[in-house]
Every structure is written in structure tokens, then in C-alpha cells.
Protein backbone atom coordinates (compact mmCIF):
# COMPACT_ATOMS: atom_id res chain seq x y z
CA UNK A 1 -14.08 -21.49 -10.18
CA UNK A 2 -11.14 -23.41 -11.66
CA UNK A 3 -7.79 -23.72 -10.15
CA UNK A 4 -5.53 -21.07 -10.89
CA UNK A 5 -8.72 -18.93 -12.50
CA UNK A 6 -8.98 -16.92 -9.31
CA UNK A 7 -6.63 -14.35 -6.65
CA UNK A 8 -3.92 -16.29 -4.86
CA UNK A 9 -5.57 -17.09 -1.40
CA UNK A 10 -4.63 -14.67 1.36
CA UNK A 11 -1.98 -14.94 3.57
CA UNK A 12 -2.97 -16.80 6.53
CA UNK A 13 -1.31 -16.01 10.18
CA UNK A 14 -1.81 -17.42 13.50
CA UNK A 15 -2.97 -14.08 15.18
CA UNK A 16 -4.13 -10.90 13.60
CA UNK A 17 -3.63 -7.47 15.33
CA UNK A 18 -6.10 -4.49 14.12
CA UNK A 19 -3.79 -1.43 13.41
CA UNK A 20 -4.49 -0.15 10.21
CA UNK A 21 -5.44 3.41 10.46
CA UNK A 22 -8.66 4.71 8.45
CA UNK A 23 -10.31 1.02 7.31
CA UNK A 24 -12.97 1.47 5.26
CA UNK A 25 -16.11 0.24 7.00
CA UNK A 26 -16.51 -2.84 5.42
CA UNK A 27 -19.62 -5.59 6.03
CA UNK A 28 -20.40 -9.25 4.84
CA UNK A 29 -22.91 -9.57 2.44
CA UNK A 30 -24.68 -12.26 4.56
CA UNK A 31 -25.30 -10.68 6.83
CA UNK A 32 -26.46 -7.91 5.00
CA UNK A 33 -28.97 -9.54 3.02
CA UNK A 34 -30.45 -11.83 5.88
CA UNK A 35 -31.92 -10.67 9.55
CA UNK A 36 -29.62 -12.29 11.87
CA UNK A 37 -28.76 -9.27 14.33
CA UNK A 38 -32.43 -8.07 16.34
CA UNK A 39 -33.08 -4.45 16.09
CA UNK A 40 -35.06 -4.57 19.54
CA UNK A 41 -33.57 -2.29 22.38
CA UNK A 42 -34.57 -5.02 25.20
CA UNK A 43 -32.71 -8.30 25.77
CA UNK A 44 -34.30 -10.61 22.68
CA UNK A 45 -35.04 -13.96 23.52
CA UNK A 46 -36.51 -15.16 20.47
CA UNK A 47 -35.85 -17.99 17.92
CA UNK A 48 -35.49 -16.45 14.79
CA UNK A 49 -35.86 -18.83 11.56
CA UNK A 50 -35.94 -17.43 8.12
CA UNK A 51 -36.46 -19.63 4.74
CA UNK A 52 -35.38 -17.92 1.44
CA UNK A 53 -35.53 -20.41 -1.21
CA UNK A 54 -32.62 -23.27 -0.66
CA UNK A 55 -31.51 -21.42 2.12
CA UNK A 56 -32.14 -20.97 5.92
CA UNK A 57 -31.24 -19.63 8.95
CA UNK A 58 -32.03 -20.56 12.53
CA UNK A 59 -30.70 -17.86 14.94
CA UNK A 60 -31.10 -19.00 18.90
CA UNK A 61 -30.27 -16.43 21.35
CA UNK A 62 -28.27 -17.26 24.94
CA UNK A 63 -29.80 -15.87 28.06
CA UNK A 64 -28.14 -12.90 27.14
CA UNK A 65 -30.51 -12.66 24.37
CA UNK A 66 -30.30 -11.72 20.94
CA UNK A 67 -26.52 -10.15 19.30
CA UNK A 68 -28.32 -6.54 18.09
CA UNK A 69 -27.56 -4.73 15.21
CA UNK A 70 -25.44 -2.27 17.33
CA UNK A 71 -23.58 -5.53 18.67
CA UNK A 72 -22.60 -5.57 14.79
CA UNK A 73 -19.93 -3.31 15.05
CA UNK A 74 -17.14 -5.42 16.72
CA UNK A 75 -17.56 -7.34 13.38
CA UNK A 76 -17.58 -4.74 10.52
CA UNK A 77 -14.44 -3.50 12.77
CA UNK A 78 -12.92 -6.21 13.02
CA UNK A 79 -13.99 -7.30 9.02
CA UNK A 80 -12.66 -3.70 7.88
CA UNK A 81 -9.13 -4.03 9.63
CA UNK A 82 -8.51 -7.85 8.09
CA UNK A 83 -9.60 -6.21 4.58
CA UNK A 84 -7.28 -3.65 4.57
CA UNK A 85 -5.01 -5.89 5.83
CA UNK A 86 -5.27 -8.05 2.80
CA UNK A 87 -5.24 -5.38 0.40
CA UNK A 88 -1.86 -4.55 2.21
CA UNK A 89 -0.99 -8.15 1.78
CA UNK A 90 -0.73 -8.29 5.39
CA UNK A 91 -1.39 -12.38 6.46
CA UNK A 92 -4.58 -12.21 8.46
CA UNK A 93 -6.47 -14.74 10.70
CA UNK A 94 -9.41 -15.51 12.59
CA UNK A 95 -7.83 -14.81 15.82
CA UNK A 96 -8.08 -10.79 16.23
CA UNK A 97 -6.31 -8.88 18.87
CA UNK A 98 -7.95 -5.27 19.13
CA UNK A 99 -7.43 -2.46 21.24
CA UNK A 100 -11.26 -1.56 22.99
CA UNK A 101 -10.23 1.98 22.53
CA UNK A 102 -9.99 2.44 19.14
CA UNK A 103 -13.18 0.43 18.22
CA UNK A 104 -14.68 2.44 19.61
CA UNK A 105 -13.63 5.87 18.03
CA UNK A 106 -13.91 3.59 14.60
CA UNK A 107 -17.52 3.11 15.26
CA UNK A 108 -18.68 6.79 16.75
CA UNK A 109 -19.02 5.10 20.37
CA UNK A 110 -18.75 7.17 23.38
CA UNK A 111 -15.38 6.51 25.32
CA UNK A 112 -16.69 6.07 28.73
CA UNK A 113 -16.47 3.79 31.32
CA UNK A 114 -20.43 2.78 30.40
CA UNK A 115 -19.13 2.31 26.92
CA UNK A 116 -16.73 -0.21 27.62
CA UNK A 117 -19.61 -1.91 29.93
CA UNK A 118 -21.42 -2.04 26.93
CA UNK A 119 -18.98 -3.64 24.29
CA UNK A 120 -18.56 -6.17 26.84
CA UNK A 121 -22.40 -6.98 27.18
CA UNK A 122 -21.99 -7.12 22.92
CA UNK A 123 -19.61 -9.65 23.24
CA UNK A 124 -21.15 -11.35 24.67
CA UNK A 125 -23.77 -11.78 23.12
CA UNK A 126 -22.47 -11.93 19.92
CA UNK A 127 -20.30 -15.27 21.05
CA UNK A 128 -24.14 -17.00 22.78
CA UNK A 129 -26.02 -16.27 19.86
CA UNK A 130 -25.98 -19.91 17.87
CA UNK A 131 -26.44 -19.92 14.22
CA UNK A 132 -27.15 -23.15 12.16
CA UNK A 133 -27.73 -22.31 8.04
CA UNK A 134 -26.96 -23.37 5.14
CA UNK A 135 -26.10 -20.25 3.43
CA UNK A 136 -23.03 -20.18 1.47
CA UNK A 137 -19.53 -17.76 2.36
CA UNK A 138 -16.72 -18.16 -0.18
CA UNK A 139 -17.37 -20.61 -2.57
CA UNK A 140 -18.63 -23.10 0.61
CA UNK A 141 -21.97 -24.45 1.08
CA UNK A 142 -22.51 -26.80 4.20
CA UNK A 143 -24.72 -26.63 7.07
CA UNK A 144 -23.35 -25.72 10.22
CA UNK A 145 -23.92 -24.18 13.59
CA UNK A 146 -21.47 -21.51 14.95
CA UNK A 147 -21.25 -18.36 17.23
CA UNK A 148 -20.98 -15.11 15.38
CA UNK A 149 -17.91 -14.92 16.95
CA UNK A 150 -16.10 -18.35 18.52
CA UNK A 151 -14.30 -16.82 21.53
CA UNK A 152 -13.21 -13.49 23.17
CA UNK A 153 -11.12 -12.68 25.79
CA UNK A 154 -10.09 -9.57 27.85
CA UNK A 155 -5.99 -9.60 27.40
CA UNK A 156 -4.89 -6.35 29.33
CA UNK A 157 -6.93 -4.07 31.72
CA UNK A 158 -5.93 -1.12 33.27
CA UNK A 159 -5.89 -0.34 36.98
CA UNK A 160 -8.98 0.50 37.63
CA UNK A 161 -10.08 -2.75 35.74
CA UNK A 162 -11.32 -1.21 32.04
CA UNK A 163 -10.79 -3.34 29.54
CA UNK A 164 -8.06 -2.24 26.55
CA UNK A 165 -7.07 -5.00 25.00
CA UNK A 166 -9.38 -7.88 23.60
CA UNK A 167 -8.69 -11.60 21.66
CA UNK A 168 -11.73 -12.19 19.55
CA UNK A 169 -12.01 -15.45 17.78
CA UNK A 170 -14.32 -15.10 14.13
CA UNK A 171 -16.23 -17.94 13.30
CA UNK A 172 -14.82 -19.74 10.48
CA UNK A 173 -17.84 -18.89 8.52
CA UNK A 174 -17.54 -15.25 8.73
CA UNK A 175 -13.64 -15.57 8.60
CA UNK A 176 -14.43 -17.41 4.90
CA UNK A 177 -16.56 -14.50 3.30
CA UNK A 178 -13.84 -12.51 4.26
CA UNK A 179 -11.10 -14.13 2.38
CA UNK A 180 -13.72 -14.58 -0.40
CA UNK A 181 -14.41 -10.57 -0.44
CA UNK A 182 -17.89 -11.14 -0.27
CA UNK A 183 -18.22 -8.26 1.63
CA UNK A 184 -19.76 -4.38 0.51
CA UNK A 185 -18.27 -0.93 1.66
CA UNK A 186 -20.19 1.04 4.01
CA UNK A 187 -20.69 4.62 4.13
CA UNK A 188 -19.25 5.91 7.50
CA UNK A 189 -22.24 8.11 8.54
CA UNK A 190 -23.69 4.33 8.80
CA UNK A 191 -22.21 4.24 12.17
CA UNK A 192 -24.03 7.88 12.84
CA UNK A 193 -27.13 6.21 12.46
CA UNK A 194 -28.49 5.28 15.92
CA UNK A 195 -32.16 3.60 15.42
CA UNK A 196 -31.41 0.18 14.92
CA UNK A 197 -34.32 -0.05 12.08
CA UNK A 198 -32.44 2.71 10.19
CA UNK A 199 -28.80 0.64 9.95
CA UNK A 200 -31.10 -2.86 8.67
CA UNK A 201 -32.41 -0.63 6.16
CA UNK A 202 -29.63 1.00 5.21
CA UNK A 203 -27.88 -2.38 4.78
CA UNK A 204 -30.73 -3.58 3.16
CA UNK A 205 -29.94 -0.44 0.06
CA UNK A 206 -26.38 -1.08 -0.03
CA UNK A 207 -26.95 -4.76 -0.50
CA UNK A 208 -29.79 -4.55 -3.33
CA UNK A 209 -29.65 -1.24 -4.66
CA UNK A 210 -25.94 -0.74 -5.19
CA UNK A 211 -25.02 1.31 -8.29
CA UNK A 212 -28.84 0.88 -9.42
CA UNK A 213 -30.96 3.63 -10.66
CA UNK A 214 -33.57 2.30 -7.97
CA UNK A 215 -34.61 -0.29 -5.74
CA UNK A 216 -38.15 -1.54 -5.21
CA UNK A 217 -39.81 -3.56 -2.73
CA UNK A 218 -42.99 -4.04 -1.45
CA UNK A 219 -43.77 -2.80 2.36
CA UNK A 220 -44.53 -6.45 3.69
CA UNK A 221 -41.54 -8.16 1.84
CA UNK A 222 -39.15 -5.31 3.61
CA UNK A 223 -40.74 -6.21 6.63
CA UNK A 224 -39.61 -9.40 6.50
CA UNK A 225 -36.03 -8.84 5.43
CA UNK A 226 -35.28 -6.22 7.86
CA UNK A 227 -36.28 -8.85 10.63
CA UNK A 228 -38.27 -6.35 12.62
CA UNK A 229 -40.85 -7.72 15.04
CA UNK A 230 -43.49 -4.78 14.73
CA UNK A 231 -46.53 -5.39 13.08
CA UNK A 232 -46.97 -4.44 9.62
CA UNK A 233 -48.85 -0.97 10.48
CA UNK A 234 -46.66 -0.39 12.60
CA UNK A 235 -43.57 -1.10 10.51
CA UNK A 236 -45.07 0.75 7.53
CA UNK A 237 -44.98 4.15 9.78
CA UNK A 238 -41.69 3.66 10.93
CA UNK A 239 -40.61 3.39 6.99
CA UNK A 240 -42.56 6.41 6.45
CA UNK A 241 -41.03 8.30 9.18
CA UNK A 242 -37.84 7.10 8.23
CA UNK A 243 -38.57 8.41 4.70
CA UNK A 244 -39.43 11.51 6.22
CA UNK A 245 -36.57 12.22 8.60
CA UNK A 246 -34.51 11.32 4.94
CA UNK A 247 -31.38 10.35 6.92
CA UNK A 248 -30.10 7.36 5.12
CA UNK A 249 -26.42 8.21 4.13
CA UNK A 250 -26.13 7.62 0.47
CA UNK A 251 -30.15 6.74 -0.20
CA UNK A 252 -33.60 7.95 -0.15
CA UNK A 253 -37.00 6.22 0.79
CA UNK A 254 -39.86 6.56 -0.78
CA UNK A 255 -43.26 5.07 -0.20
CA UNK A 256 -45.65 5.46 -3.16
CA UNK A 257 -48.70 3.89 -4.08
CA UNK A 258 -49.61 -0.29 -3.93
CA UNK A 259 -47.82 -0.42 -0.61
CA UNK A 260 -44.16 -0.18 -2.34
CA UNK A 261 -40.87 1.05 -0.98
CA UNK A 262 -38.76 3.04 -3.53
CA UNK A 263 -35.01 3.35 -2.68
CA UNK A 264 -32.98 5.77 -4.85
CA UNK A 265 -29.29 6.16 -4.40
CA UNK A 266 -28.51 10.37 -3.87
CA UNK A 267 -26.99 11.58 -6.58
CA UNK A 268 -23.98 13.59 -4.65
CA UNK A 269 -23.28 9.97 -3.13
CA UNK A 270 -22.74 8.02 -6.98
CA UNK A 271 -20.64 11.22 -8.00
CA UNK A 272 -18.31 12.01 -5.11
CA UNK A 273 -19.16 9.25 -2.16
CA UNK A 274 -16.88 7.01 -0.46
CA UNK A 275 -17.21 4.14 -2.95
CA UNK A 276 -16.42 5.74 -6.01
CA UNK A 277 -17.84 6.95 -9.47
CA UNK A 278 -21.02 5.22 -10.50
CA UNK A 279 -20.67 2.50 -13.04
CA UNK A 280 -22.76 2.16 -16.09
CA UNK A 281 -24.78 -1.09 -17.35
CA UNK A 282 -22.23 -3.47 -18.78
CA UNK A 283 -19.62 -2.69 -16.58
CA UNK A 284 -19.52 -5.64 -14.61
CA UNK A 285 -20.14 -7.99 -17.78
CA UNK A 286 -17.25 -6.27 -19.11
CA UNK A 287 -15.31 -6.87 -16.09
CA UNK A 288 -15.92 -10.46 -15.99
CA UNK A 289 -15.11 -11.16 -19.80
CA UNK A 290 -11.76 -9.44 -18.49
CA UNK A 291 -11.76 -11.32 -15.45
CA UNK A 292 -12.51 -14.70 -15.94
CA UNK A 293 -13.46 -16.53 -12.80
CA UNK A 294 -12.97 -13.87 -10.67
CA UNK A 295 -15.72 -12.17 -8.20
CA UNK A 296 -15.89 -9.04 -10.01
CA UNK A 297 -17.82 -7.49 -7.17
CA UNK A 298 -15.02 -8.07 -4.92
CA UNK A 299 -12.50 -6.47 -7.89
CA UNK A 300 -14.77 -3.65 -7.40
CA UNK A 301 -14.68 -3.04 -3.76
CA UNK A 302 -10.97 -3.25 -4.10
CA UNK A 303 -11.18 -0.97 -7.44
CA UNK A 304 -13.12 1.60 -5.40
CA UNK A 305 -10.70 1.85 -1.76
CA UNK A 306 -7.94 2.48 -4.97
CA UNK A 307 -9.49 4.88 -5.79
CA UNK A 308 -9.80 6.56 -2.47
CA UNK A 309 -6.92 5.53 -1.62
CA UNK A 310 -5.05 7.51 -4.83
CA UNK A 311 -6.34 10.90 -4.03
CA UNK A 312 -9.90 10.38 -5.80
CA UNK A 313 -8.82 11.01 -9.31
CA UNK A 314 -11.30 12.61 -11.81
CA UNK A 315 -12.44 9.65 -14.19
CA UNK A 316 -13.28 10.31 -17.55
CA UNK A 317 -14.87 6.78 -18.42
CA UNK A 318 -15.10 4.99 -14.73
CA UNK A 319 -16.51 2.14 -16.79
CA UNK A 320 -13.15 1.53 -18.62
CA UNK A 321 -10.80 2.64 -15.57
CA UNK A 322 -12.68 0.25 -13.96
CA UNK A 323 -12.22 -2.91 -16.40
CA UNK A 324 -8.44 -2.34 -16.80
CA UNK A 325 -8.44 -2.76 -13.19
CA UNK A 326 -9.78 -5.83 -13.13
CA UNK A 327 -7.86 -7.30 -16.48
CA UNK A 328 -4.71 -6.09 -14.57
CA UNK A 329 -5.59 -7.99 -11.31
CA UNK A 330 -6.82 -10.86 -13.64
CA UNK A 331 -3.24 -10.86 -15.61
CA UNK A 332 -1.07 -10.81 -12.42
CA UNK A 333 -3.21 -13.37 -9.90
């Protein structure tokens, strides 16, 4: 991207404090696309290593084991408020100050004193899990080793010793594909989903299927993405349970013949879900001619919580709506 061809960079603060009411649930694409969180309900000890072309990822768990996919929701939380935040033009940092209470709520968690426990336990071991890869956020390619998140700390407690305030440092690599928008809206039953194979699977949709007609992918290949340690015939009942139980918010699975997986965005979700009205081919061509240099996937997260955000307005060509939107960001960045 040239200078000048792109958004003005974000405001940039020394602290950040989550307080933005009704965040969309917002996740890196990353993380999204490769296995770094383990879906296993036991502490995971394993050293994960994954090779996808150019890149790779080496994931080493602390004694603690493994940050699970559950563990995940301090940082679509905490990736949701600083989002919002910069759509507000609110300056934002890595440094987060959150209150434990309302993460909680924000991600369908119980409220009890074993909940709290818990989100300490994920801290945990979301700050010992090590990561070295070479995998790109922003516009930034280096290799580099990092905690999913740098630092935490328990600020205020009450009486009885529950935590209710918490400092959570992001690592600058997940801070970066933040202020980059590489990051997808999720749908917020995503948080109602409670089998840790159905939320890698679900993210695994979002991330490739999108606004497609369909998304397909062989059994063992999904296997591998989704980063579960089950064998294959095991794995390829869970998917066809999974397909059964047809709980996927926004998708359906389908497993048809030559050992494929078919996923199929629901028709309700493309007309009246969260995200928005369903674009048509070309759109995003015709965004970019309009938007030169600009990451018109980003334009259209922020094109979509506009949309929400205005009362859901009846579209009569989304595609076009959609374009002046991004000529109109284009013309005043």
C-alpha cells in the first residue's frame, strides 16, 4: 500500500478501558484460519506445529497447558471493544483495562464465583502459551515469538477476594491485525456454542465461506485445519454429528460423497443476520476500483456494523450501497 493510499492510522493511547456497550463480536482472521487454540477439555501439553505454504506456526504450551478455544474469549472481547472503539474514533491500545463482570455477560459465561476461577485459569494460559510464526498481521511479515496475550494483572478485588477489574496486555501481533481490521464479525450465538469442535468449525465457515454460495473441503484437510487431535474416524463422526445436530449459527454441514464437507451459509442468515445483506460477485472488485489501496474486507466489516448500527435499512442494491461506502471512506481517508 502506498502512503497516503490507505485510512489514517488509529489513534493510539497509553491505556484502553472496555466500555462500549453492545460490541459486535469481532475475531482476527489468524486466528481464524490457523489452529492455535486446542479444543481438548484436559490440560494440553502438546507442541503444536503447522506448515501452510510460506507460513508456520509453532504453538508451545506452559505447564498450564494449551490456551483452549474457550480461553479465546478474553480476546474476541477484548478485540470487539478496541473495534468499536475505533469506529468511534476512540484512541485505543494494547494495554486493556476490563471489568471481569461484564466479559463475562459479553461471552454467555456463568457469573459465579467458579466462573471467575475459570477466567483466571484462561489467563493464564493464554499469557504461557508461546507462539513463534511467521504469519503476517497488518501489512507485517517477520518471525517472532510472543504470548497471546503479554501480561495481565488483577487491578481491584472485592472483599471476599473475586476479581473485578483486570489489566491485560495484547501482544503486539494481535494488537497489529487489529489496527489493520483484519478481523471478521461473529455471529453472537457463536458464544452459545459450547463443544469446542463446534466454535473451530464455525470459525473455520466464517473465515472461508463468507458471502459464498458454498464452501467445500475434504474430511481429512478439515481435520487438519480445525487442529483436532482425534483420529480421522473419529473426527469424521463428530462432523457428521455435528451436521446432524445442525447447530452452526449462520451455516450448515453437509457430508456427501468422496469424503467431502459441504458448508452452505442459511439463507435467513445472508438476508437478515448480524452482518448484513449478502453481496453479489463483483462487489468487492467494485469496491476496490473505488477504493484504491484500501482492505476492502475491512470497509466491509465496517460497512456492515453501519448498517446495524442505522436501524438495518432495507437495501435495494446492497452491492451499490455497499461501493459508495467504500468510495466515501476512500474520498475522506
Amino acid at each position: 500500500m502506498s502512503r497516503g493510499s490507505g485510512p489514517p492510522p488509529p489513534a493510539v493511547a497509553d491505556f484502553f478501558v472496555c466500555d462500549i456497550a453492545g460490541a459486535l463480536p469481532k475475531d482476527d482472521m489468524a486466528t481464524m484460519e490457523h489452529p492455535v487454540f486446542s479444543l481438548s477439555t484436559r490440560p494440553d501439553r502438546r507442541v503444536l506445529r503447522y506448515d501452510h505454504g510460506a507460513a508456520s506456526i509453532e504453538i508451545t504450551p506452559s505447564v498450564k497447558g494449551l490456551a483452549t478455544i474457550h480461553d479465546k474469549d478474553v480476546l474476541i472481547y477484548c478485540i470487539s471493544q478496541l473495534v468499536a472503539a475505533m469506529n468511534a474514533g476512540v484512541p485505543v491500545a494494547r494495554r486493556i483495562e476490563l471489568v471481569a463482570h461484564d466479559l463475562l455477560v459479553a461471552t454467555r459465561r456463568e457469573t459465579s464465583g467458579d466462573s471467575y476461577r475459570r477466567l483466571r485459569e484462561a489467563f493464564e494460559r493464554l499469557s504461557g502459551t508461546r507462539i513463534v510464526t511467521n504469519i503476517p498481521t497488518g501489512e507485517t511479515v517477520t518471525t517472532t515469538g510472543f504470548g497471546l496475550i503479554e501480561e495481565w494483572a488483577i487491578v481491584r478485588r472485592t472483599a471476599s477476594g473475586r476479581m473485578v477489574s483486570v489489566s491485560v496486555v495484547l501482544s503486539d501481533w494481535l494488537f497489529r491485525a487489529v489496527l489493520s481490521r483484519s478481523v471478521l464479525t461473529l455471529a453472537p450465538g457463536y458464544f452459545d456454542l459450547r463443544k469446542p469442535l463446534e466454535r473451530r468449525v464455525y470459525e473455520l465457515a466464517r473465515k472461508h465461506c463468507g458471502r459464498q454460495a458454498r464452501w467445500q473441503v475434504s474430511m481429512r484437510v478439515l481435520c487438519t485445519k480445525s487442529g483436532s487431535a482425534s483420529p480421522l474416524r473419529v473426527f469424521r463422526k463428530m462432523i457428521r454429528d455435528m451436521a446432524a445436530a445442525d447447530l452452526l449459527p449462520g451455516y450448515t454441514l453437509e457430508v456427501v460423497p468422496g469424503d467431502l464437507v459441504v458448508v452452505t451459509p442459511r439463507r435467513a442468515a445472508l438476508v437478515v443476520g448480524d452482518d448484513g445483506p449478502p453481496l453479489p460477485e463483483g462487489a468487492h472488485d467494485a469496491a476496490r476500483a473505488a477504493a484504491p489501496g484500501w482492505d476492502v474486507h475491512a470497509l466491509e466489516a465496517d460497512w456492515r456494523a453501519y448498517w446495524v448500527a442505522t436501524g438495518r435499512p432495507r437495501l435495494r442494491s446492497p452491492a451499490r450501497a455497499f461501493v459508495a461506502y467504500c468510495a466515501k471512506r476512500a474520498a475522506s481517508g
